[in-house]
N, C-alpha and C. Protein backbone atom coordinates (compact mmCIF):
# COMPACT_ATOMS: atom_id res chain seq x y z
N UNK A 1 0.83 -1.20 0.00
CA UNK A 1 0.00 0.00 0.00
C UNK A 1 0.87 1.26 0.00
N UNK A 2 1.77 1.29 0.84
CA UNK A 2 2.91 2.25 0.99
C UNK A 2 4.22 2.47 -0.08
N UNK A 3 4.47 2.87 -0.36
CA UNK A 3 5.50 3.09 -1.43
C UNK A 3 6.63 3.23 0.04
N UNK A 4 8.19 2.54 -0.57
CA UNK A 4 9.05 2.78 0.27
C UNK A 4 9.77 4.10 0.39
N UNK A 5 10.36 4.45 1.01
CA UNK A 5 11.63 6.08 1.12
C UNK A 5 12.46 6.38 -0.22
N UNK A 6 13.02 5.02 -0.51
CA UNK A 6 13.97 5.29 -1.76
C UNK A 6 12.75 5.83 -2.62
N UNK A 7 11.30 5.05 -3.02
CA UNK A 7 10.09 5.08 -3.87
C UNK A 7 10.02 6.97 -3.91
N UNK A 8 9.84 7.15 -2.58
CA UNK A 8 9.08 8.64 -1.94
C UNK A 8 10.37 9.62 -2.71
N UNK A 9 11.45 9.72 -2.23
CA UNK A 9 12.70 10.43 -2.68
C UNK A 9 12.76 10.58 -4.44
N UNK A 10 12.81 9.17 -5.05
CA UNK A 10 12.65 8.89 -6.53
C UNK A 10 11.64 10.35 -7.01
N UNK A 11 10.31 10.47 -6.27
CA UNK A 11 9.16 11.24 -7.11
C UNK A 11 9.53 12.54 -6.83
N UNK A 12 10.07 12.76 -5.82
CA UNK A 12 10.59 14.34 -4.94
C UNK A 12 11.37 14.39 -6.01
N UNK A 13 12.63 13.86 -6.80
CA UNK A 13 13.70 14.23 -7.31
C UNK A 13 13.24 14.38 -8.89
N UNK A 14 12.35 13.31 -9.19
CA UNK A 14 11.63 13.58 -10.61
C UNK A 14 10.87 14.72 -11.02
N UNK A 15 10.19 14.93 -9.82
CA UNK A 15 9.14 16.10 -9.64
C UNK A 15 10.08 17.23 -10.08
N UNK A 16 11.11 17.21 -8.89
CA UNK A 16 11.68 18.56 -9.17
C UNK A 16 12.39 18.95 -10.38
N UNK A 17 12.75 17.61 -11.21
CA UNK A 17 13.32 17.62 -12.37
C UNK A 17 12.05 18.27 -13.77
N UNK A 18 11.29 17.58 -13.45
CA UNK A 18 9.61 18.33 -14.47
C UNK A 18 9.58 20.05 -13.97
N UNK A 19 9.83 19.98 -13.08
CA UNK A 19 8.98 21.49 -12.57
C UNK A 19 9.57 22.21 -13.15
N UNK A 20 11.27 21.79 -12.91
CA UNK A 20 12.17 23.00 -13.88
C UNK A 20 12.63 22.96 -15.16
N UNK A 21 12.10 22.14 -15.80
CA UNK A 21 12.15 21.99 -16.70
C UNK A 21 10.59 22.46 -17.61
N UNK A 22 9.61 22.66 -17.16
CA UNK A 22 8.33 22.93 -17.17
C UNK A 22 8.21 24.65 -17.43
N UNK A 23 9.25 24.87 -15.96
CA UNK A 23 9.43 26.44 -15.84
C UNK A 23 10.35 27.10 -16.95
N UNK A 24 11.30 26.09 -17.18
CA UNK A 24 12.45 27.04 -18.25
C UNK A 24 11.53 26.64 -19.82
N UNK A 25 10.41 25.85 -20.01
CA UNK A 25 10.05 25.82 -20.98
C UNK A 25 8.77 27.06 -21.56
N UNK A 26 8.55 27.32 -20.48
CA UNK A 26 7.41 28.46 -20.32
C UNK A 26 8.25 29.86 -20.46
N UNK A 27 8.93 29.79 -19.41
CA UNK A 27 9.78 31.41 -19.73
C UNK A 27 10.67 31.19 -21.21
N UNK A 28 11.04 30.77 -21.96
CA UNK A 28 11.44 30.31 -22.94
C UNK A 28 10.56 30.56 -23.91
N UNK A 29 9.02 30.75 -23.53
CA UNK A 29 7.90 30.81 -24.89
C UNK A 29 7.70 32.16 -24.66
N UNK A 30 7.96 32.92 -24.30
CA UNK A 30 8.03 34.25 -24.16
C UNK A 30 6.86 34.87 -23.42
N UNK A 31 7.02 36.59 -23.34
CA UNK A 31 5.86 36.65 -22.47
C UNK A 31 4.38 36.52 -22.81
N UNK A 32 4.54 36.88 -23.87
CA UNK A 32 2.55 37.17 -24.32
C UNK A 32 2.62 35.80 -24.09
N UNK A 33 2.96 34.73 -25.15
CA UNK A 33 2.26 33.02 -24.44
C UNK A 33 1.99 33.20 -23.31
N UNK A 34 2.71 33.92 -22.09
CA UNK A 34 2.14 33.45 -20.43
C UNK A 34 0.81 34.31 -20.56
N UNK A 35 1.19 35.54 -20.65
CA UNK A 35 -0.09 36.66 -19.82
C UNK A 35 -1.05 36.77 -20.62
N UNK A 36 -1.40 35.75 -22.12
CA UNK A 36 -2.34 36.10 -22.57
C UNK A 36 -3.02 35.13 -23.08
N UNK A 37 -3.71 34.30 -22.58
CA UNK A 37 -3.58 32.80 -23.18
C UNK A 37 -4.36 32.27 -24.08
N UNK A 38 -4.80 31.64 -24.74
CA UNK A 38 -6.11 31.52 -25.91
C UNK A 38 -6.09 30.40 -25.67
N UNK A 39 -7.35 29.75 -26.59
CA UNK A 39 -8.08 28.15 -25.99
C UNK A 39 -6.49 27.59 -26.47
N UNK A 40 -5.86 27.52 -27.48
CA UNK A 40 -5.00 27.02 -28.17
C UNK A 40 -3.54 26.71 -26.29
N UNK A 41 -3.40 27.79 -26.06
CA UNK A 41 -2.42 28.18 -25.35
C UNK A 41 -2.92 26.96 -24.02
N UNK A 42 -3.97 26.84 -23.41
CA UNK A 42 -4.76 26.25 -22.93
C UNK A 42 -4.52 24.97 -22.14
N UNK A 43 -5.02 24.45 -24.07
CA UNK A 43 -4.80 23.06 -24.00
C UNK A 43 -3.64 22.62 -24.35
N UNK A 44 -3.05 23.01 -24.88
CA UNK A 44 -1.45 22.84 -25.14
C UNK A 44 -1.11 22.78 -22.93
N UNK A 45 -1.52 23.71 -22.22
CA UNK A 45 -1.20 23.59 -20.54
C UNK A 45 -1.86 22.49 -19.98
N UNK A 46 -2.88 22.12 -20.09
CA UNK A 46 -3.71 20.98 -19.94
C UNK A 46 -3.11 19.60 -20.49
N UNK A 47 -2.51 19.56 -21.65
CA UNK A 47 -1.67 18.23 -22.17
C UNK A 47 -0.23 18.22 -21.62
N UNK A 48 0.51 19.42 -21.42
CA UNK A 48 1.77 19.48 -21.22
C UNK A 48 1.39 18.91 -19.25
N UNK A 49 0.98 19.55 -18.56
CA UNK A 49 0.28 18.87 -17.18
C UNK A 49 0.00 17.33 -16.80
N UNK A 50 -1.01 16.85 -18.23
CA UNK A 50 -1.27 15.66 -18.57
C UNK A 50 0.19 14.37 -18.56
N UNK A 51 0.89 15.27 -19.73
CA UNK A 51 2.16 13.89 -20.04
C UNK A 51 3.39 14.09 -19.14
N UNK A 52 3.33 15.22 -18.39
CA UNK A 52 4.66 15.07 -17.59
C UNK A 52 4.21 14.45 -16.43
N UNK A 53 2.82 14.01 -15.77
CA UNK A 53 2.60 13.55 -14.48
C UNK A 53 2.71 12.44 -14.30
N UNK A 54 3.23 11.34 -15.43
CA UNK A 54 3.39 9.88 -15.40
C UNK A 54 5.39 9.96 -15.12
N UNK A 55 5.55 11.24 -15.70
CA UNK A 55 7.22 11.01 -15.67
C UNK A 55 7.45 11.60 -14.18
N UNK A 56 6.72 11.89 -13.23
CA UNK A 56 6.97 12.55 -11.71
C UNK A 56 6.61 11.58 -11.08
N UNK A 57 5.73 10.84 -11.26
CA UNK A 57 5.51 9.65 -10.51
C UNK A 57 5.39 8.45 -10.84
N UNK A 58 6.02 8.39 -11.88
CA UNK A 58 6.79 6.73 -12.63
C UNK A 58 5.60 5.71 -12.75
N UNK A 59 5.74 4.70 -12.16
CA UNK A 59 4.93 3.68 -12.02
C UNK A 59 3.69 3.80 -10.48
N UNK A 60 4.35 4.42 -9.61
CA UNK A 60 3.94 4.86 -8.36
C UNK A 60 2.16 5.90 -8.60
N UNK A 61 1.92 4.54 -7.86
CA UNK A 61 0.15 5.48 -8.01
C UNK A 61 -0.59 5.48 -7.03
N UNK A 62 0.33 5.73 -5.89
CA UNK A 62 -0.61 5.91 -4.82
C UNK A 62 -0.61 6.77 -3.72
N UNK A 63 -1.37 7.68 -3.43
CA UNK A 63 -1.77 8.12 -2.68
C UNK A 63 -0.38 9.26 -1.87
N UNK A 64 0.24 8.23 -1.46
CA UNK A 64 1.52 8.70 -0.98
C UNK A 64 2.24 9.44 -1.73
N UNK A 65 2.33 8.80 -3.12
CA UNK A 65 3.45 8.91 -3.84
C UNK A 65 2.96 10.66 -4.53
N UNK A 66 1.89 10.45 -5.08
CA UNK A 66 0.82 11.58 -5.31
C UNK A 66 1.17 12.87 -4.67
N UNK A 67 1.01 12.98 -3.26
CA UNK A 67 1.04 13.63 -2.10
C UNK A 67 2.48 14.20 -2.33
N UNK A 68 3.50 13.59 -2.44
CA UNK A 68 4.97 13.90 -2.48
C UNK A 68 5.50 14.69 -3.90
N UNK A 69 4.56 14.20 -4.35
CA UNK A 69 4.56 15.19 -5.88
C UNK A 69 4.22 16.48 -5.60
N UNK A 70 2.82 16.79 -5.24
CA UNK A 70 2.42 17.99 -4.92
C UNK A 70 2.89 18.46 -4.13
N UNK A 71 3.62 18.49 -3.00
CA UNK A 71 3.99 18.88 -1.97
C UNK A 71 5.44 19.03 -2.57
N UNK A 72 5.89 18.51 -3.38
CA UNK A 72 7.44 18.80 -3.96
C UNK A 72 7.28 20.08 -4.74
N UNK A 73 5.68 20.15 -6.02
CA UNK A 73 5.51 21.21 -6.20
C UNK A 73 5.62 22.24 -5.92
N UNK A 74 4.99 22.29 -4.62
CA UNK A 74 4.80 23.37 -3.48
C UNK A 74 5.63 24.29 -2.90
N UNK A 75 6.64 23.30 -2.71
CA UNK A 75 7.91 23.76 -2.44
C UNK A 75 8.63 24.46 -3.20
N UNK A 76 9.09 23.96 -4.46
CA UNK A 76 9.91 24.64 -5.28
C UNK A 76 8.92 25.58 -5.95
N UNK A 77 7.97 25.61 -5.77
CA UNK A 77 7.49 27.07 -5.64
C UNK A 77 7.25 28.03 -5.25
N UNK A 78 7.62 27.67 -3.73
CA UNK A 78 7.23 28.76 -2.78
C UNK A 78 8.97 29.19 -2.85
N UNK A 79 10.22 28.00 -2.57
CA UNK A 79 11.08 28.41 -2.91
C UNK A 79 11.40 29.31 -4.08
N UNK A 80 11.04 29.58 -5.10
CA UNK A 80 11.34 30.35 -5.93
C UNK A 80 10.80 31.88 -6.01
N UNK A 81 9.86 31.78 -5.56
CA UNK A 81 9.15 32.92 -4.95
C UNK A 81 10.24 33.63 -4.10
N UNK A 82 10.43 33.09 -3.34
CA UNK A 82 11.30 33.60 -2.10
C UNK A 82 12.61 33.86 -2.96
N UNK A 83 13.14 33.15 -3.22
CA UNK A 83 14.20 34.13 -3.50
C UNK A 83 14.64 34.88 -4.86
N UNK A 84 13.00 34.66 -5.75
CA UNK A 84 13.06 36.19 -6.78
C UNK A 84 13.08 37.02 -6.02
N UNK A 85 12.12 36.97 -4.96
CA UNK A 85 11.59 38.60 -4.52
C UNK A 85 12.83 39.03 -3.41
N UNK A 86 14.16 38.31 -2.99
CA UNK A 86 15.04 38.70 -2.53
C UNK A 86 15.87 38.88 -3.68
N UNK A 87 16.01 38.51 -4.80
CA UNK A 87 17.29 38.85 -5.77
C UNK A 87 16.91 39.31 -6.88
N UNK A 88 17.36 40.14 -7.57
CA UNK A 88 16.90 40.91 -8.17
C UNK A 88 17.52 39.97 -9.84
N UNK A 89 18.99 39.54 -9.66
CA UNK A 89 19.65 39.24 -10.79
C UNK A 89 18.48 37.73 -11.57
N UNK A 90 18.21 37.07 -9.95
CA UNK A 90 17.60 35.82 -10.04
C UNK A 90 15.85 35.76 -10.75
N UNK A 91 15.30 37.20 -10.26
CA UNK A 91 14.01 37.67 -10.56
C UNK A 91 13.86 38.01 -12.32
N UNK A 92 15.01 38.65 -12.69
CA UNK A 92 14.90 38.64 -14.07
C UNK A 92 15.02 37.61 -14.84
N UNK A 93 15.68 36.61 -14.48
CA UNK A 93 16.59 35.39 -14.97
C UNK A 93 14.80 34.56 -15.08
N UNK A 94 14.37 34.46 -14.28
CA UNK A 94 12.78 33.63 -14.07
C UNK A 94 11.97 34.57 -14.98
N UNK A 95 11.45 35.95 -14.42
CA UNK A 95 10.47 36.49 -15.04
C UNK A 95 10.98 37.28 -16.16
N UNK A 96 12.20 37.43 -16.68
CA UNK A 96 12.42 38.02 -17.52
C UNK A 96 12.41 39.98 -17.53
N UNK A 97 12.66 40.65 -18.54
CA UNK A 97 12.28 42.34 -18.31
C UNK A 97 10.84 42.98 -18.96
N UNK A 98 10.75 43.87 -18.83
CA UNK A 98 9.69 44.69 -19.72
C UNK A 98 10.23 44.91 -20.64
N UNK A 99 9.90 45.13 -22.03
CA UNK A 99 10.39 45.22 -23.32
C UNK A 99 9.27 46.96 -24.38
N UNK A 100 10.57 47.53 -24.54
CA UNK A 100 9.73 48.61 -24.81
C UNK A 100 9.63 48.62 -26.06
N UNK A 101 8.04 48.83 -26.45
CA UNK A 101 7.31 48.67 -28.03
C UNK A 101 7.24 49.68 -28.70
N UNK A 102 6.60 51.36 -27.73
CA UNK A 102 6.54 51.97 -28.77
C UNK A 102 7.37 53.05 -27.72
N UNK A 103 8.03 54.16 -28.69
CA UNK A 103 8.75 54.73 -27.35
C UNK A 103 8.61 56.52 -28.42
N UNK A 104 8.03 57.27 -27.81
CA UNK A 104 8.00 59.00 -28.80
C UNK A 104 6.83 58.80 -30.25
N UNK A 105 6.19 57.60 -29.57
CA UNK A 105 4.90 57.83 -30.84
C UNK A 105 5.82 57.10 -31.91
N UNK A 106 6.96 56.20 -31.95
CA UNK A 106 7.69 55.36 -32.77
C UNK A 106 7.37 54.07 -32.36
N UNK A 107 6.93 53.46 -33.51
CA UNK A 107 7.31 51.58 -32.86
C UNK A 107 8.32 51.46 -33.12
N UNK A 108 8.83 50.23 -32.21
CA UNK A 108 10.57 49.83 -32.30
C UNK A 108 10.16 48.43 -32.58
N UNK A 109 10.26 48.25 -33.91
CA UNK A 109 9.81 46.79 -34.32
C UNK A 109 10.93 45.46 -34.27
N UNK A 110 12.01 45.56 -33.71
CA UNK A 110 12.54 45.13 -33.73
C UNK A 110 12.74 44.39 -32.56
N UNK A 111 11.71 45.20 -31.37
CA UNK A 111 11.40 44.94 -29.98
C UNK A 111 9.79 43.76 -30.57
N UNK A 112 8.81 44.95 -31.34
CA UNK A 112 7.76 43.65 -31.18
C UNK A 112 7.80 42.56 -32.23
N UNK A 113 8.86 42.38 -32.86
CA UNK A 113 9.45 40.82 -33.49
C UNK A 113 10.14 39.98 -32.68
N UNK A 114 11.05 40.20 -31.52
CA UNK A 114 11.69 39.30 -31.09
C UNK A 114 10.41 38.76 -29.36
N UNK A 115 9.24 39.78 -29.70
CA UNK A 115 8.40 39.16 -28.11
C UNK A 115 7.09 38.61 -28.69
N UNK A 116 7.31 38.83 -30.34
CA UNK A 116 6.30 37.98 -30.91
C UNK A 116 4.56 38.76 -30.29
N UNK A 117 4.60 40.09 -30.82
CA UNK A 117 3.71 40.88 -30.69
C UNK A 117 3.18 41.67 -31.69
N UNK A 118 2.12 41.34 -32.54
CA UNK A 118 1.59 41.52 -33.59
C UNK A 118 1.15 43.27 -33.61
N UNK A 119 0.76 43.98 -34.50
CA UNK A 119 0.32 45.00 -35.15
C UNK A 119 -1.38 45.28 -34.38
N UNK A 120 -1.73 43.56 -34.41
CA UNK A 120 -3.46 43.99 -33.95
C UNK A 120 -3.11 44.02 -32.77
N UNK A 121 -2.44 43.52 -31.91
CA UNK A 121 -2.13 43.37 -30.15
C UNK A 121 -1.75 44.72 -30.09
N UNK A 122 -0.72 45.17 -30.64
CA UNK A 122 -0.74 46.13 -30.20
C UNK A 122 -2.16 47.14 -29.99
N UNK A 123 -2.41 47.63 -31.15
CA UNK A 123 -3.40 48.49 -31.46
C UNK A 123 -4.58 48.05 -30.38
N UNK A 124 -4.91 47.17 -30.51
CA UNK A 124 -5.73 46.38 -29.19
C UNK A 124 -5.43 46.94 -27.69
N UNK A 125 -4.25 46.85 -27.56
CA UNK A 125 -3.31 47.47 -25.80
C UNK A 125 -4.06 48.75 -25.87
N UNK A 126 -3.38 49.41 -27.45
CA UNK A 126 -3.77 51.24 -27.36
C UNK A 126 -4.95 51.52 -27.10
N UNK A 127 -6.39 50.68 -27.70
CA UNK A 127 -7.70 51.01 -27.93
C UNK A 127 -8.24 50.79 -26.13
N UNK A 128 -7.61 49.96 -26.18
CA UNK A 128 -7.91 49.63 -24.27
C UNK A 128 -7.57 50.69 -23.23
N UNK A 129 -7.04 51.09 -23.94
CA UNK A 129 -6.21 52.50 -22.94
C UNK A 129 -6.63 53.61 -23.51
N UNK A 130 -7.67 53.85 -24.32
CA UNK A 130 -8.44 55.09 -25.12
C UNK A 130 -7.59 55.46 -25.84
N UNK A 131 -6.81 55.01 -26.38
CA UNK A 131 -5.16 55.73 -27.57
C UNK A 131 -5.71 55.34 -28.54
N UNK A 132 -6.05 56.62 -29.61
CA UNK A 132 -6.39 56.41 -31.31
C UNK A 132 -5.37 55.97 -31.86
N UNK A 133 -4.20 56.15 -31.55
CA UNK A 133 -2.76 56.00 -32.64
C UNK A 133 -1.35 55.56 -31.79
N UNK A 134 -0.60 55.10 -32.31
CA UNK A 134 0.67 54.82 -32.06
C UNK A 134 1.40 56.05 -31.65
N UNK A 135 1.00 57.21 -32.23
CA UNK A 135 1.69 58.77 -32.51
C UNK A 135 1.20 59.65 -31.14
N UNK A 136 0.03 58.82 -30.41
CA UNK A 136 -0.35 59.50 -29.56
C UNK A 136 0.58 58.83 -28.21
N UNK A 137 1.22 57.83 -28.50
CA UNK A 137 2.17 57.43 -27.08
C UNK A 137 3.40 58.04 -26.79
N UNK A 138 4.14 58.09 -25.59
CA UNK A 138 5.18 58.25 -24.91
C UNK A 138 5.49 57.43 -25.07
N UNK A 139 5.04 56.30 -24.53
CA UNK A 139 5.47 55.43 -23.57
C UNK A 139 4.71 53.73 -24.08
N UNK A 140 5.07 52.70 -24.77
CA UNK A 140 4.08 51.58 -24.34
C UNK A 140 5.08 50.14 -24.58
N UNK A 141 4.76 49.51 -23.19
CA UNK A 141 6.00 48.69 -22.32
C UNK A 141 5.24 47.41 -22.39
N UNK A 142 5.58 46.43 -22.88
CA UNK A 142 5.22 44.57 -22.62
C UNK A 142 5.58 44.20 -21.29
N UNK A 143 5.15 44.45 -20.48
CA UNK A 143 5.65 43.83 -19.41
C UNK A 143 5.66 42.48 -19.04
N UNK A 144 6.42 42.14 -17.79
CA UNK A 144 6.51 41.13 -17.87
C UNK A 144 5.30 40.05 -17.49
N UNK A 145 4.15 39.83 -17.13
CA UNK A 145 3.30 39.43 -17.40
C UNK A 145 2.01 39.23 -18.70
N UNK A 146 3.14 40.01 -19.79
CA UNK A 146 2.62 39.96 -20.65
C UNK A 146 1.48 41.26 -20.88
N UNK A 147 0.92 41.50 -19.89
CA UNK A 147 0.24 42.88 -20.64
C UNK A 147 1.23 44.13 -21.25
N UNK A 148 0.36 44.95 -22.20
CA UNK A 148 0.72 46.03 -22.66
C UNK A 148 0.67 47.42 -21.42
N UNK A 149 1.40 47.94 -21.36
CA UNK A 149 1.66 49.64 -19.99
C UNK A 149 1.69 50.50 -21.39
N UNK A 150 0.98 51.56 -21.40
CA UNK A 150 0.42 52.40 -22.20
C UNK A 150 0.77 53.83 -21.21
N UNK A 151 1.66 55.10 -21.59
CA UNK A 151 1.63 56.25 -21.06
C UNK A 151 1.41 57.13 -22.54
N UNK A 152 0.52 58.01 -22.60
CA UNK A 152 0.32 59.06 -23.11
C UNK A 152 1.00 60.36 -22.92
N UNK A 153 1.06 61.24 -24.30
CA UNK A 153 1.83 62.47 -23.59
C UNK A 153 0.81 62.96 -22.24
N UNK A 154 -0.28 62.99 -22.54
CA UNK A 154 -0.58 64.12 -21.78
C UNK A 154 -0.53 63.75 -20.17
N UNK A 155 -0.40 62.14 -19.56
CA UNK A 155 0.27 61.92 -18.61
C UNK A 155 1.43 62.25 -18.03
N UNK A 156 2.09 62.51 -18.97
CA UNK A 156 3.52 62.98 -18.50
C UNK A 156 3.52 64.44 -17.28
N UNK A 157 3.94 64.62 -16.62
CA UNK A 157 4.25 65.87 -16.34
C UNK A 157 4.47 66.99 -17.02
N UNK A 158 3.86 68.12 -17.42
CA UNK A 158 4.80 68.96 -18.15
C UNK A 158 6.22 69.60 -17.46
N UNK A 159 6.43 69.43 -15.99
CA UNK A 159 7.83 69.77 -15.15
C UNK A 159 8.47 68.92 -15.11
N UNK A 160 8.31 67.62 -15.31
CA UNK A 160 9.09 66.52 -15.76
C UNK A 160 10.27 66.98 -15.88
N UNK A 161 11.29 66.31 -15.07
CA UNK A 161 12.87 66.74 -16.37
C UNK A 161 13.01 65.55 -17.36
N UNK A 162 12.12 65.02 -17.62
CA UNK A 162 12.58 63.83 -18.75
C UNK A 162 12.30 64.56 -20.47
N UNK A 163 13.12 63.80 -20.79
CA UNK A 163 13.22 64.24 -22.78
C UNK A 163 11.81 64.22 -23.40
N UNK A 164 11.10 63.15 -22.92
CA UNK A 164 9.48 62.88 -23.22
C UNK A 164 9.07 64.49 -23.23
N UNK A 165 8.85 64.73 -21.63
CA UNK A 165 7.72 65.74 -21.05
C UNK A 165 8.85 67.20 -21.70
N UNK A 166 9.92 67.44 -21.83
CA UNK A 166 10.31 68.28 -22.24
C UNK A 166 10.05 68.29 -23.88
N UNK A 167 9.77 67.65 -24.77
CA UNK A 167 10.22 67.45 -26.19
C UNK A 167 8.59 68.03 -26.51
N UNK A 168 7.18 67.18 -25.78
CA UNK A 168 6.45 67.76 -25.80
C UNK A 168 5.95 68.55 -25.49
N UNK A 169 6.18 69.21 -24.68
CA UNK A 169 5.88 70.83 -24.51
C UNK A 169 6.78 71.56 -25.63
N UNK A 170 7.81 71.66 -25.82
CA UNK A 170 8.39 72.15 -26.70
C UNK A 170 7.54 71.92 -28.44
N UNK A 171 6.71 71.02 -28.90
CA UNK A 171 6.23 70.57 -29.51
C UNK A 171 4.87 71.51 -29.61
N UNK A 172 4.43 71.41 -28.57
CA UNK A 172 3.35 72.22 -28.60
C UNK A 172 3.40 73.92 -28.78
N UNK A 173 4.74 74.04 -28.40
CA UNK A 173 5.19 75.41 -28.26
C UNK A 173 5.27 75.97 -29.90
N UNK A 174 5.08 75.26 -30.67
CA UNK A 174 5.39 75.29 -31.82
C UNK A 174 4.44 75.59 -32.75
């Protein structure tokens, strides 16, 4: 009924071998795959869940063995938690940076080709944030959860000392 210690240890060490390997396969698909998911994105999580849970707990189907899985989960997740939010080098390395899309009413396409962020997504971010145009941003950032951060000029400060809030007032001055 019991699975033995060596049995219990085996699924702890497999487990932890799926998880990170699970994790570097996800941060690896970049951010929109995480923060934005479609039925497609889904079930692709639902099958990938599916075929790695026979390789965490081998032949072992019981109860115990189960238990040591999840609870291995648990762990190296709460562990990782803990020490993104103490390290900063380690926090990027997992969640990756914000990636800037449009920057002075310019897209930098060279930013939304390598995060795999389309023309309609974008425009989609802008319309969500009441922005008619690309020309009307400062500012619009992929972050790392995958949503779009949208700043407008007229957010800016006009006392700002930044190039933004100075360039447009000067702009207007015109």
């Amino acid at each position: 009924m019991f699975p033995g210690g060596h049995v219990l240890l085996e699924i702890a060490l497999r487990t932890a071998v799926i998880y990170l390997v699970v994790l570097l396969g996800i941060r690896l698909s970049g951010k929109r795959e995480v923060g934005q998911m479609t039925p497609f994105d889904l079930a692709l999580l639902l099958l990938i869940s599916n075929s790695v849970q026979n390789a965490m707990t081998g032949p072992d189907t019981s109860l115990l063995g189960g238990m040591v899985a999840a609870a291995t989960l648990l762990i190296l997740n709460y562990f990782i938690a803990e020490v993104s939010g103490g390290n900063r080098r380690f926090r990027k390395m997992i969640q990756g940076q914000p990636s800037l899309l449009v920057h002075d009413g310019q897209i930098i396409t060279p930013h939304m080709v390598k995060e795999h962020v389309s023309m309609d997504e974008l425009e989609r971010a802008l319309r969500e944030h009441g922005i008619a145009s690309h020309h009307d941003v400062a500012l619009a950032v992929l972050e790392v959860d995958g949503s779009i951060s949208c700043l407008k000029y007229d957010e800016i400060n006009p006392n700002a000392h930044t190039h933004l809030a100075r360039r447009r007032v000067i702009q207007k001055r015109e």
